[in-house]
Every structure is written in C-alpha cells, then in structure tokens.
C-alpha atoms as a PDB file:
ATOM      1  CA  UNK A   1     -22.758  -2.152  -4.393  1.00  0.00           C
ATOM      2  CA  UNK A   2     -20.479  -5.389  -3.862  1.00  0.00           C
ATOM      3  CA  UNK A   3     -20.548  -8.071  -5.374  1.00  0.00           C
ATOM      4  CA  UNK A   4     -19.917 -11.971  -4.137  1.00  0.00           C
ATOM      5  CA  UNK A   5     -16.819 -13.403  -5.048  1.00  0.00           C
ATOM      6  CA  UNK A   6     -18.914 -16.422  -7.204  1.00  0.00           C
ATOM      7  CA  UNK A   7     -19.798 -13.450  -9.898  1.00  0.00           C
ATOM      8  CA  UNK A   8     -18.523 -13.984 -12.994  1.00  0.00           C
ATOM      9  CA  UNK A   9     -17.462 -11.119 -14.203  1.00  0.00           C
ATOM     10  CA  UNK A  10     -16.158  -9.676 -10.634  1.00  0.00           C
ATOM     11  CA  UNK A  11     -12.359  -9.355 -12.183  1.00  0.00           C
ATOM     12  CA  UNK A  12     -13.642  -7.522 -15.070  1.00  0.00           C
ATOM     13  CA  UNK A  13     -14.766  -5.164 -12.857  1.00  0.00           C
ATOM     14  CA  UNK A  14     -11.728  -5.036 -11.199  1.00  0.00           C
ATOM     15  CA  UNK A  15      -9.653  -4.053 -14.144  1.00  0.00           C
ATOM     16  CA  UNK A  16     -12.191  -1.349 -14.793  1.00  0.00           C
ATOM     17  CA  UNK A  17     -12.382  -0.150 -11.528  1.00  0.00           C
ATOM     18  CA  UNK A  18      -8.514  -0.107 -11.363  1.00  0.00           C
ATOM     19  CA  UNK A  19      -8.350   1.634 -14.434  1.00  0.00           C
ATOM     20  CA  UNK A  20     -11.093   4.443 -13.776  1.00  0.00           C
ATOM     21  CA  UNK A  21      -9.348   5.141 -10.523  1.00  0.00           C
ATOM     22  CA  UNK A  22      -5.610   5.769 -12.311  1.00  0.00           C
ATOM     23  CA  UNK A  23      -7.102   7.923 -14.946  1.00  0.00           C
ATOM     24  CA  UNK A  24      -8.930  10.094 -12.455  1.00  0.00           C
ATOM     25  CA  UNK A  25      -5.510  10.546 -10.235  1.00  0.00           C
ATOM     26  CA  UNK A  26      -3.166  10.335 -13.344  1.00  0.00           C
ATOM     27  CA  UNK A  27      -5.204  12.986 -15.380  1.00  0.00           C
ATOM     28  CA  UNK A  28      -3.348  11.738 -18.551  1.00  0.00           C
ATOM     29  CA  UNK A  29      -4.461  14.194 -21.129  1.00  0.00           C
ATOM     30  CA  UNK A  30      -4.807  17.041 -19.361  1.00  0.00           C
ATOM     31  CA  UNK A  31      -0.675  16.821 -18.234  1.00  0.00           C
ATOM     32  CA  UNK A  32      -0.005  15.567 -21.608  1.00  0.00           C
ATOM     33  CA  UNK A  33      -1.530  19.063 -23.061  1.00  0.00           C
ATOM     34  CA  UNK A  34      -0.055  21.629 -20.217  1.00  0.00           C
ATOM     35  CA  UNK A  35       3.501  19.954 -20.151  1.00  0.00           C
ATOM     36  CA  UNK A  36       4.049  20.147 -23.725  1.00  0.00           C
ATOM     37  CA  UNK A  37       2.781  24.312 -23.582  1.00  0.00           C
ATOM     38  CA  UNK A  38       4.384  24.842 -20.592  1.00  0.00           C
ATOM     39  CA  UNK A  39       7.846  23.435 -22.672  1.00  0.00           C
ATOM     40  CA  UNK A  40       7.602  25.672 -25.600  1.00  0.00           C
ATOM     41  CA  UNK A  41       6.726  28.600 -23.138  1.00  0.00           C
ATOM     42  CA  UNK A  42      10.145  28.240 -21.501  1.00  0.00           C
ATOM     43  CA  UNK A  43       9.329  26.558 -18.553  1.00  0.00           C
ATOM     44  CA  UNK A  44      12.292  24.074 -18.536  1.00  0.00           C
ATOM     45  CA  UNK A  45      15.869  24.040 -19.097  1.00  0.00           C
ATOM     46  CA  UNK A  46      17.142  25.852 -22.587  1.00  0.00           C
ATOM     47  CA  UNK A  47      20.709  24.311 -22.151  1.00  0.00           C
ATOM     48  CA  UNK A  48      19.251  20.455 -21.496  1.00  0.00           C
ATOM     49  CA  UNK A  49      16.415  21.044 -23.766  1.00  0.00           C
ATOM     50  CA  UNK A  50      19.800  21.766 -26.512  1.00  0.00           C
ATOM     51  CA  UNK A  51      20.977  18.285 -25.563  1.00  0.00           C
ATOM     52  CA  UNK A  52      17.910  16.605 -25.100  1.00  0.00           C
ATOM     53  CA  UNK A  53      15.366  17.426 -27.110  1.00  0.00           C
ATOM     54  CA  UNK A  54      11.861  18.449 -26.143  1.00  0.00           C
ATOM     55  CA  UNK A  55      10.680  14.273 -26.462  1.00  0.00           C
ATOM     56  CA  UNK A  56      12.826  13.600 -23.626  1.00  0.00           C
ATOM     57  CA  UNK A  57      12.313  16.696 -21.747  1.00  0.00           C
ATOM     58  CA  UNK A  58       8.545  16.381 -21.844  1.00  0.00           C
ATOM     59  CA  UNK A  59       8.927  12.896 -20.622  1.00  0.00           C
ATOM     60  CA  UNK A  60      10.905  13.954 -17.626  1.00  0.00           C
ATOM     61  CA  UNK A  61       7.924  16.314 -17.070  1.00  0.00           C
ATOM     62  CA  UNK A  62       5.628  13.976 -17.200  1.00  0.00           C
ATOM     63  CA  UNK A  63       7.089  11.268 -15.464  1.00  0.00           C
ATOM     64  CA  UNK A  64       7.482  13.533 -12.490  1.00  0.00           C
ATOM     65  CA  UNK A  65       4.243  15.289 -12.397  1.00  0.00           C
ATOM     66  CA  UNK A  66       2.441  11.639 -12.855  1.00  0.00           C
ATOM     67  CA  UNK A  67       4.626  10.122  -9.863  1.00  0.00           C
ATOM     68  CA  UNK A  68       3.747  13.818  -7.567  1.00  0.00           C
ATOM     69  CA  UNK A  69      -0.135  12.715  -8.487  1.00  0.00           C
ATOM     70  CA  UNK A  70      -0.050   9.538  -7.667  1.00  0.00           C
ATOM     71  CA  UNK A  71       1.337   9.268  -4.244  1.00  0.00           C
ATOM     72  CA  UNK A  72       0.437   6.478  -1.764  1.00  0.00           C
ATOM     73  CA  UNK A  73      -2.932   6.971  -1.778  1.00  0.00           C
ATOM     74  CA  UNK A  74      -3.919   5.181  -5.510  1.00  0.00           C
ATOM     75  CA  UNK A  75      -2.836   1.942  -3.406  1.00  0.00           C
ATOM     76  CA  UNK A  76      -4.854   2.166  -0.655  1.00  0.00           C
ATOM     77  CA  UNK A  77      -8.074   3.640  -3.060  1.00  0.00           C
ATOM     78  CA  UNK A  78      -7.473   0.778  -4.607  1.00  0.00           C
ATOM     79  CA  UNK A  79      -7.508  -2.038  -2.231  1.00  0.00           C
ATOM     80  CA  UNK A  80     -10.651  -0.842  -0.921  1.00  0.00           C
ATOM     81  CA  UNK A  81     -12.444  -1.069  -4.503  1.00  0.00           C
ATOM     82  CA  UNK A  82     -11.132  -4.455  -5.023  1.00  0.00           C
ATOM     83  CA  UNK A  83     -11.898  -5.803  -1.295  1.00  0.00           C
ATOM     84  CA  UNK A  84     -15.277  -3.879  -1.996  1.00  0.00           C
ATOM     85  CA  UNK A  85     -15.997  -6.250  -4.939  1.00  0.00           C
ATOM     86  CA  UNK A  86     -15.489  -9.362  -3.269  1.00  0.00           C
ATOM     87  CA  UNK A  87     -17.728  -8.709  -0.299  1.00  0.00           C
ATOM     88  CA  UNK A  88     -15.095  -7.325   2.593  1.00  0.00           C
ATOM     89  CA  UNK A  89     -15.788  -4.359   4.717  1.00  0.00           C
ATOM     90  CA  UNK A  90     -13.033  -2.158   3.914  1.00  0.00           C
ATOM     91  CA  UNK A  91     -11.878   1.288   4.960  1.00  0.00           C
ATOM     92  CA  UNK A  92      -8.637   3.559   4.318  1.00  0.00           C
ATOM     93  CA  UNK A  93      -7.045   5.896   7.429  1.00  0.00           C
ATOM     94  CA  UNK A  94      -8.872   3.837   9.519  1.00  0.00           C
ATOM     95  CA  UNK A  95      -8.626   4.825  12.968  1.00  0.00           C
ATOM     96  CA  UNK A  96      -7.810   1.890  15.543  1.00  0.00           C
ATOM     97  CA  UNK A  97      -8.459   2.212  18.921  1.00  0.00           C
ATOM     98  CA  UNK A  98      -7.363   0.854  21.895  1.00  0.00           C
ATOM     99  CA  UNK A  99      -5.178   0.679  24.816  1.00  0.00           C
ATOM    100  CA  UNK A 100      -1.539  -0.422  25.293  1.00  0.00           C
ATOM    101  CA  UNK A 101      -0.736  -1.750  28.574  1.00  0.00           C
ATOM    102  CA  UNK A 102       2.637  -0.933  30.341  1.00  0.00           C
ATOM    103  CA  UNK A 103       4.191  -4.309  29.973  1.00  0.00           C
ATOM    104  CA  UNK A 104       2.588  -4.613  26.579  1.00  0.00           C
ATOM    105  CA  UNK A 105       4.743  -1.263  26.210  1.00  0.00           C
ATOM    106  CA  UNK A 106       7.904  -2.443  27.750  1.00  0.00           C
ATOM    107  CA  UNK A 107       8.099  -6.499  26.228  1.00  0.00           C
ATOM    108  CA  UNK A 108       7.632  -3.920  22.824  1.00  0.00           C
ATOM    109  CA  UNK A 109      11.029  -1.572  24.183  1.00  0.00           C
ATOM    110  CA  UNK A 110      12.819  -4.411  24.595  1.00  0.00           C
ATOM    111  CA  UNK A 111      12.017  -6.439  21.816  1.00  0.00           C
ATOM    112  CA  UNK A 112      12.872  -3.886  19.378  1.00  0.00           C
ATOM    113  CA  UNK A 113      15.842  -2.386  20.438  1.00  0.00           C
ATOM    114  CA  UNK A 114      17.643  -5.641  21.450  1.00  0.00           C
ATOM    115  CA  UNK A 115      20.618  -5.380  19.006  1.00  0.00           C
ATOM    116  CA  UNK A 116      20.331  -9.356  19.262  1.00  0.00           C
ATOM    117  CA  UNK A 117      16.501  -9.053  17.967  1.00  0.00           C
ATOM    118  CA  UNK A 118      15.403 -12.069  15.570  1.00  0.00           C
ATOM    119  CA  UNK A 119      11.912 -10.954  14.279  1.00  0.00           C
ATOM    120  CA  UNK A 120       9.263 -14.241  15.084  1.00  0.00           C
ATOM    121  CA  UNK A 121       6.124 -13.106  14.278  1.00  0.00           C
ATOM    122  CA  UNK A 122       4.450 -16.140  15.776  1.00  0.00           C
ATOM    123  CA  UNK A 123       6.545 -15.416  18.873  1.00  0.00           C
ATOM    124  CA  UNK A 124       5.767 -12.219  18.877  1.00  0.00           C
ATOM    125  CA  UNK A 125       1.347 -12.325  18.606  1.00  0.00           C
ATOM    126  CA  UNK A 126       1.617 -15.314  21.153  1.00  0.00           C
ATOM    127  CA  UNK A 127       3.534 -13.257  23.606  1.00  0.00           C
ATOM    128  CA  UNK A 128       1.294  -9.819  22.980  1.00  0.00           C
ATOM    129  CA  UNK A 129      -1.688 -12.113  23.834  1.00  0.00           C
ATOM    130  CA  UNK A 130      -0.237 -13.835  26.673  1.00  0.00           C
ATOM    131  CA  UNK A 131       0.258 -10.358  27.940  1.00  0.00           C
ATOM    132  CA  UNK A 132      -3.387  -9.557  27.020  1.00  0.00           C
ATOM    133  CA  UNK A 133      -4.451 -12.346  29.375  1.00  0.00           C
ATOM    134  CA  UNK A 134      -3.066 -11.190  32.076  1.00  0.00           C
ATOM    135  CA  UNK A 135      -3.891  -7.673  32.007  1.00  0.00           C
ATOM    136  CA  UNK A 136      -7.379  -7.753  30.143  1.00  0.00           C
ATOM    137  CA  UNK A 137      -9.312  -7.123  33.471  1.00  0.00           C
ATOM    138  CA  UNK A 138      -6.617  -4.116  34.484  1.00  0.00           C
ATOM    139  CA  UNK A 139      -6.908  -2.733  30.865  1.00  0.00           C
ATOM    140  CA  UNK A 140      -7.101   1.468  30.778  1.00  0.00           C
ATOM    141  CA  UNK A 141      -9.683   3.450  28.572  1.00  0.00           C
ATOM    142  CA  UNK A 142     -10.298   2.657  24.941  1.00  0.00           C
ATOM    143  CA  UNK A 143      -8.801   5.297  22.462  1.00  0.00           C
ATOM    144  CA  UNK A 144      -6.628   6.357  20.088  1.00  0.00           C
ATOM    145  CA  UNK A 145      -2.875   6.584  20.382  1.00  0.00           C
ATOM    146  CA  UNK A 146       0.318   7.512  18.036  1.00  0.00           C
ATOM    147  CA  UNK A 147       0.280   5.106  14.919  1.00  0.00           C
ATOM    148  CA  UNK A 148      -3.083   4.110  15.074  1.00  0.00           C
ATOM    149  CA  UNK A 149      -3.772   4.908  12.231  1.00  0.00           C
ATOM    150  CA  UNK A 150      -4.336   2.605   9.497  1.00  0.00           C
ATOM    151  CA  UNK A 151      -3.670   3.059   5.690  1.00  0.00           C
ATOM    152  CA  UNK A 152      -6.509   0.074   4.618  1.00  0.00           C
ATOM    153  CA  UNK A 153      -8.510  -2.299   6.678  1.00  0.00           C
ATOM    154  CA  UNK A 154     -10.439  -5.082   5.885  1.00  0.00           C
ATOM    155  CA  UNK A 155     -13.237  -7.328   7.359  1.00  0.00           C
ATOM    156  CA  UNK A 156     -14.502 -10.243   5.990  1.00  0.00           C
ATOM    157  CA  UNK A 157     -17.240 -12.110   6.272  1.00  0.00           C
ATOM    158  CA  UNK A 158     -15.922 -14.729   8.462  1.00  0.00           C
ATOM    159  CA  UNK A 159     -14.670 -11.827  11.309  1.00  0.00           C
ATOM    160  CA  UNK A 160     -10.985 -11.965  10.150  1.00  0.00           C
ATOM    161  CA  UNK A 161      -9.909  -8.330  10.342  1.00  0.00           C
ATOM    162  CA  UNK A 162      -6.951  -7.248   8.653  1.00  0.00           C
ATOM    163  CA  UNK A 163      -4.771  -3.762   8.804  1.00  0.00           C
ATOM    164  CA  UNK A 164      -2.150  -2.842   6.205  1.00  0.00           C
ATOM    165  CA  UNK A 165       0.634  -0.235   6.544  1.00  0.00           C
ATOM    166  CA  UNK A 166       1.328   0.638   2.215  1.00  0.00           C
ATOM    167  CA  UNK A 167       4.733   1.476   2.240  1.00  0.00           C
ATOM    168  CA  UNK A 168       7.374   2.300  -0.505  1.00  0.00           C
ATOM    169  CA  UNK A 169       8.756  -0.441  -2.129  1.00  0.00           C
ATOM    170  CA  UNK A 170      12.521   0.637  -0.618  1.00  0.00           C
ATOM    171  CA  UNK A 171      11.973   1.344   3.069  1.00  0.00           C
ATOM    172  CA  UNK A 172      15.142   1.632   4.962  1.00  0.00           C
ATOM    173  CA  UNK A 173      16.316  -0.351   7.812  1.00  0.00           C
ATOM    174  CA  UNK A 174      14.938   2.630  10.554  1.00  0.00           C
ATOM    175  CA  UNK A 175      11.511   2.699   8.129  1.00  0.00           C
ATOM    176  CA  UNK A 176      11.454  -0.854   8.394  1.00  0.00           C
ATOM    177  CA  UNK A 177      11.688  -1.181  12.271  1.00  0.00           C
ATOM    178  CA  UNK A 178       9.471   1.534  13.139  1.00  0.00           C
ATOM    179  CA  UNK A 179       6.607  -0.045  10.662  1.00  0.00           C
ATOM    180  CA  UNK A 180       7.363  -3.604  12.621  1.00  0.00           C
ATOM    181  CA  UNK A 181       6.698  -2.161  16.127  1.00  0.00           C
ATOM    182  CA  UNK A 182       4.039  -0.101  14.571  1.00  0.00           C
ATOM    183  CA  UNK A 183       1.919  -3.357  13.501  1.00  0.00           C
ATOM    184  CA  UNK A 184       2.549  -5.238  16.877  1.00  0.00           C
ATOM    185  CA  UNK A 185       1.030  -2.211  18.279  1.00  0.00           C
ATOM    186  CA  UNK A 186      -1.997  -2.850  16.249  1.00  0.00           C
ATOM    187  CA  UNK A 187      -2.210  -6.241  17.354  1.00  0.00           C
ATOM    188  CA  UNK A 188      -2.453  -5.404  21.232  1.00  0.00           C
ATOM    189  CA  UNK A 189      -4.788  -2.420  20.780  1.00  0.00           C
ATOM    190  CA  UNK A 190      -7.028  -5.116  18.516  1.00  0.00           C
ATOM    191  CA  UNK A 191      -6.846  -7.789  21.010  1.00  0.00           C
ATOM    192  CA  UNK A 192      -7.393  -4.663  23.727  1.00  0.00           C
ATOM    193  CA  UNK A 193     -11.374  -4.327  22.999  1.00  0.00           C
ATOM    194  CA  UNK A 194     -11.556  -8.316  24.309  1.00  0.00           C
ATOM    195  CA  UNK A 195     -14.278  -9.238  21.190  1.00  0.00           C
ATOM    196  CA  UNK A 196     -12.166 -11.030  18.653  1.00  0.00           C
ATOM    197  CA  UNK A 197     -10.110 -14.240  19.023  1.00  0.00           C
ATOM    198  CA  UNK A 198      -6.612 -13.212  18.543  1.00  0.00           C
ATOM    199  CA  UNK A 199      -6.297 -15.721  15.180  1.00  0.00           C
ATOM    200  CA  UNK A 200      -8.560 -13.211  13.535  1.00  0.00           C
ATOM    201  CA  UNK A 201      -6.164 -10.385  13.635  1.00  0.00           C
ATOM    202  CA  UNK A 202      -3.746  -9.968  10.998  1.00  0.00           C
ATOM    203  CA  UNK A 203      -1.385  -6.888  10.959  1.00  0.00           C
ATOM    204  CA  UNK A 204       0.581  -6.460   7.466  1.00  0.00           C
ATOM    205  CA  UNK A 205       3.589  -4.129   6.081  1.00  0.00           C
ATOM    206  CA  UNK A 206       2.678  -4.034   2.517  1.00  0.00           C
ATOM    207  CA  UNK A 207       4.838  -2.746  -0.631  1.00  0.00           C
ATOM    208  CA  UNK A 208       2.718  -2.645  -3.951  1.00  0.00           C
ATOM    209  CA  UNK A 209       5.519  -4.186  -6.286  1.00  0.00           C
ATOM    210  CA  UNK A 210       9.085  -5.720  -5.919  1.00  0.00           C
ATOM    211  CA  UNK A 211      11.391  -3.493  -7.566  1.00  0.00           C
ATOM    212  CA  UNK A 212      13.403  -5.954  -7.826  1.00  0.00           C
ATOM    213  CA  UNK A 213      11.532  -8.835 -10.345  1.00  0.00           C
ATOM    214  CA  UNK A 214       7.754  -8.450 -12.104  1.00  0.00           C
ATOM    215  CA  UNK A 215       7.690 -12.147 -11.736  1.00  0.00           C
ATOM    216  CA  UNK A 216       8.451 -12.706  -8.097  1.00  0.00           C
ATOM    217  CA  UNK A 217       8.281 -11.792  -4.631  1.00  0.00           C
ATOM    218  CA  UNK A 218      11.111 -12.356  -3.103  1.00  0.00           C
ATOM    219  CA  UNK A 219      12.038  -9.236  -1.026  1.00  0.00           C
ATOM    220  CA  UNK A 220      14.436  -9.861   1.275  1.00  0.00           C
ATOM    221  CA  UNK A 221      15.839  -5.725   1.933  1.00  0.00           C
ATOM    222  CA  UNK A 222      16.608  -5.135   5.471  1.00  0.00           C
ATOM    223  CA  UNK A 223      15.187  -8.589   6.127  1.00  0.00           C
ATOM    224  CA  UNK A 224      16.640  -8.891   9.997  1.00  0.00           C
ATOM    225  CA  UNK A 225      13.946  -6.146  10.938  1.00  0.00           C
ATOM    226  CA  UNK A 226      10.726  -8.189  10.442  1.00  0.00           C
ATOM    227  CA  UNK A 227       9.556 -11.220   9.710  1.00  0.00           C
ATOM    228  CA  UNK A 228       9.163 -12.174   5.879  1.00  0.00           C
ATOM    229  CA  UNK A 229       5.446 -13.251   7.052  1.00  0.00           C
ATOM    230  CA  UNK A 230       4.960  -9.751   8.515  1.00  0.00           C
ATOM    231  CA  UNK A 231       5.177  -8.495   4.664  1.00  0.00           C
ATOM    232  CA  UNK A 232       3.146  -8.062   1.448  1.00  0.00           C
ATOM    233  CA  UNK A 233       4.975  -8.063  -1.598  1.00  0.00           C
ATOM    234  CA  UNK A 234       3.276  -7.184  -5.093  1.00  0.00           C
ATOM    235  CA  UNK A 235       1.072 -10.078  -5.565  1.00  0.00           C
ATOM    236  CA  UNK A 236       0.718 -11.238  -2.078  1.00  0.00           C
ATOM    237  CA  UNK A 237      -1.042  -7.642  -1.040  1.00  0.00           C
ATOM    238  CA  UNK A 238      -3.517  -7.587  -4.962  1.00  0.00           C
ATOM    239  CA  UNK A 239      -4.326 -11.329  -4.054  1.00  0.00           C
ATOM    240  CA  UNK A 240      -5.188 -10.719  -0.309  1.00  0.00           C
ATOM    241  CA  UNK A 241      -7.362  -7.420  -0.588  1.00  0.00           C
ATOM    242  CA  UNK A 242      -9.374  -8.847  -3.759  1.00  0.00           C
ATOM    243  CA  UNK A 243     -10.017 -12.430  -2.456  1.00  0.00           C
ATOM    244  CA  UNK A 244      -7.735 -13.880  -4.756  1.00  0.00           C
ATOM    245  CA  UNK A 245      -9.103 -12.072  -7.977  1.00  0.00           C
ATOM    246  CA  UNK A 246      -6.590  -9.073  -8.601  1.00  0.00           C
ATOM    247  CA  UNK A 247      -2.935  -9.877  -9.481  1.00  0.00           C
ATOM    248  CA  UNK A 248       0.204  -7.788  -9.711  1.00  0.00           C
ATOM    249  CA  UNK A 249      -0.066  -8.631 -13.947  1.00  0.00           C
ATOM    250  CA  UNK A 250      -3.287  -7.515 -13.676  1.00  0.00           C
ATOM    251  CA  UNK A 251      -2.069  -4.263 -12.205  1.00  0.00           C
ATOM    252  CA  UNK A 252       0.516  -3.980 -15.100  1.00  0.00           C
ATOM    253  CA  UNK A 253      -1.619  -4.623 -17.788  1.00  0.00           C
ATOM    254  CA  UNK A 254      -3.923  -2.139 -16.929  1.00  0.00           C
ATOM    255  CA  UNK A 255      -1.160   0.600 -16.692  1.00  0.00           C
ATOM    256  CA  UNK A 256       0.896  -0.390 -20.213  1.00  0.00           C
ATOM    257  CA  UNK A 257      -2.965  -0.535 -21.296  1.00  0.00           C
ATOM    258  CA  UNK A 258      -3.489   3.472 -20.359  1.00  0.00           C
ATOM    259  CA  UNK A 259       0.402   4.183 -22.057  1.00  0.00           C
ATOM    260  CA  UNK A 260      -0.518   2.338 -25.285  1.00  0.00           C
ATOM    261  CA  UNK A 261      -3.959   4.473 -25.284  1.00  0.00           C
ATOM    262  CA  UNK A 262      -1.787   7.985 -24.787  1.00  0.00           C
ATOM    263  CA  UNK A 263       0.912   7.231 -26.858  1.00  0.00           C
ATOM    264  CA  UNK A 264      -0.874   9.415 -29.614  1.00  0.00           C
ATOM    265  CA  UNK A 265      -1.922  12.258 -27.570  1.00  0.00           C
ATOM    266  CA  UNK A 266       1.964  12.276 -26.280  1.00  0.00           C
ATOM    267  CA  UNK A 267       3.036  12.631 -29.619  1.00  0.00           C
ATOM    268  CA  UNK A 268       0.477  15.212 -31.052  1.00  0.00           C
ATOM    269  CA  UNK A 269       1.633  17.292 -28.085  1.00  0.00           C
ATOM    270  CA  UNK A 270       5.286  16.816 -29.224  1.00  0.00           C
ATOM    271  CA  UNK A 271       4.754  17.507 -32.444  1.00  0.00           C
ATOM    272  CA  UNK A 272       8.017  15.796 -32.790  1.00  0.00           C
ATOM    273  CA  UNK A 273       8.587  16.571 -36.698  1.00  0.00           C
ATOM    274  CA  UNK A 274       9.857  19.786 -35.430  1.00  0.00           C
ATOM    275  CA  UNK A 275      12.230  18.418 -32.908  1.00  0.00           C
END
C-alpha cells in the first residue's frame, strides 16, 4: 500500500524496505556458510590460499559471489519501493511504445554522429517536439521498437512521467552515446501518443553512486556525449525516485549496517584461530 509523502515515518520505511530487499538478493548468511565449506573442501586456489590465507580468500569469494547477485536489478527494485512509498506509479522493464518518425529518425543520425556534436538537452527536446508538430497528424502505428524498453518509470501525481536507463557507474564513451540517443528516443515515442505536454516528460541516464566521491556528484566521465542534465548521479537518482526522502547516505548506512550485523557470522565461518 503507499503511503503520502506527509507520513511521518515514510523514510523509516524506506530504510527497511531498502534493507529487506538487499538481504533477500545478497543472501548474506547463506554465502557466508557455503563459501567458507566450499574453501576448506578445496574449491579455491592451494598456492594463493599459501600466501593469503583463507580470511582473504573467503573475502574474495564473497565479494564476488555478492557483486554476481546483485546485478542491476537491486537498483531498479529499489526505486520502485521508494517511488511506491511516496505515492508515484512506478514500474521496472517498462515497455514504451510509440512511433519514431523518419525525420525524427534522421535529425537523431545526424545529431549523434556529428563529430562536432555539443549535447543541449534543451535543444535537443525543443527540436524532437518541433518535429512532433509537424508530423503528429502523419504519425505511423503505435508500438514497440529497439530500446524501448525501460529499466524504471515513474508517474506522479501531477502527470510528470519519468523513464530512467540504471547504468554502471563507468560507462564508456560508445555506452555513453548509445544511452543518449537511446533517451531522446524515449522522448519522441512519449510525445508520439499526442496526450502529454512535452514538459511532463523527463528521460534520465542514471548511475547509482559516483565512484569517484561519497560526498558529491560531480561526474564529469565522457562528459562531451550528453548533457550533465541528461544524468543522475548517486543522490540526484535516491532523491528523485523517493520524492526527496531517500539519500545516497541513506543507501550507505543501510549497507555498512548489514556488514556490521555479519561481521560475526564471517568470522565463525573463518574460524580464523586456525588460520
């Protein structure tokens, strides 16, 4: 059931819905138990498990198995709880529809693979709707096309719909451009269906955290293939798809929180006086 953004304890819930949602993906104990057999039944390295020790072989383990589980898809689970909370439609792999008109098509070419190309995002929307204008009573049939798919989108009360591509948080230069055209794509085939004012569409690259600072967001990798405002960084994505209620330090918290709780089932399973 959501809950309106005026209840008290709607970040509470947050953190505990965050929370429930990495234990169920991260399966903490039940790695921390199989890892540490697996070890002592030979399933690792005997010459770097000489040099290492079993402590930092196990954490090796771990650490990969726990990055294999979690994936992409904790982020997007997790923006739709949060947006949930607040009120906001929300749904994950959501499948826009639409239709992309040939000069929609070709100003998109162009744009993108004009070695000269200075990413405007304000440029960019006005001209996709301009182009909109003139074609919306020549417009084809409404369906689904290559990249249409969305990784989390969000409605809110007020008709603002937003889609968000989650991305890693070190997408290279081709990543980066092919995400870029990707989300301008979105816009048209939004504005396509003629029923929403194009201010109400908002089309997002989003990376969970900056791996560069904990206490800022200022990404600026490949920067000459998008617009800054094209991108979520760390806070800006946790603030947007929780109404202002979810931070990145929440985020943190809640994951030193789960290490701090399984620091004593990690060492039981190490039984590290013998090592």
């Amino acid at each position: 059931m959501s809950l309106d953004s005026s209840t008290p304890n709607t970040h509470e819930q947050m953190k505990k819905a965050v929370k429930e949602r990495a234990l169920r993906i991260l399966k903490m104990d039940e790695k921390v138990k199989r890892l540490s057999k697996d070890i002592d039944n030979g399933d690792t390295n005997l010459f770097f498990l000489e040099m290492f020790g079993k402590k930092v072989m196990f954490t090796s383990k771990l650490i990969t198995s726990l990055q294999t589980a979690f994936g992409m898809s904790f982020y997007e689970q997790v923006s739709k709880e949060l947006g949930e909370l607040v009120g906001y439609e929300v749904k994950n792999q959501y499948k826009i529809t639409g239709h992309i008109h040939g000069d929609a098509k070709f100003y998109l070419d162009n744009l993108l693979e004009d070695l000269k190309y200075t990413p405007n995002r304000t440029t960019e929307y006005q001209r996709l709707h301009e182009i909109y204008e003139l074609n919306k009573d020549n417009l084809g049939e409404l369906a689904e096309i290559p990249d249409s798919t969305v990784d989390v989108f969000i409605k809110k009360p007020d008709g603002t719909e937003i889609f968000i591509d989650i991305t890693t948080v070190k997408p290279n230069k081709k990543e980066f451009r092919t995400m870029k055209e990707k989300i301008l794509k979105w816009y048209f085939l939004r504005l396509s269906h003629g029923d929403i004012a194009p201010e109400k569409i908002q089309t997002y690259i989003a990376i969970p955290y900056n791996p560069e600072s904990r206490t800022d967001n200022n990404y600026k990798r490949w920067g000459n293939f998008y617009d800054r405002q094209d991108l979520l960084v760390g806070d800006e994505l946790w603030q947007l798809v929780s109404g202002g209620q979810f931070s990145l330090n929440d985020m943190i918290d809640i994951f030193r929180e789960i290490g701090n709780e399984s620091k004593e089932d990690i060492e039981k399973a190490l039984n590290t006086d013998h090592f």
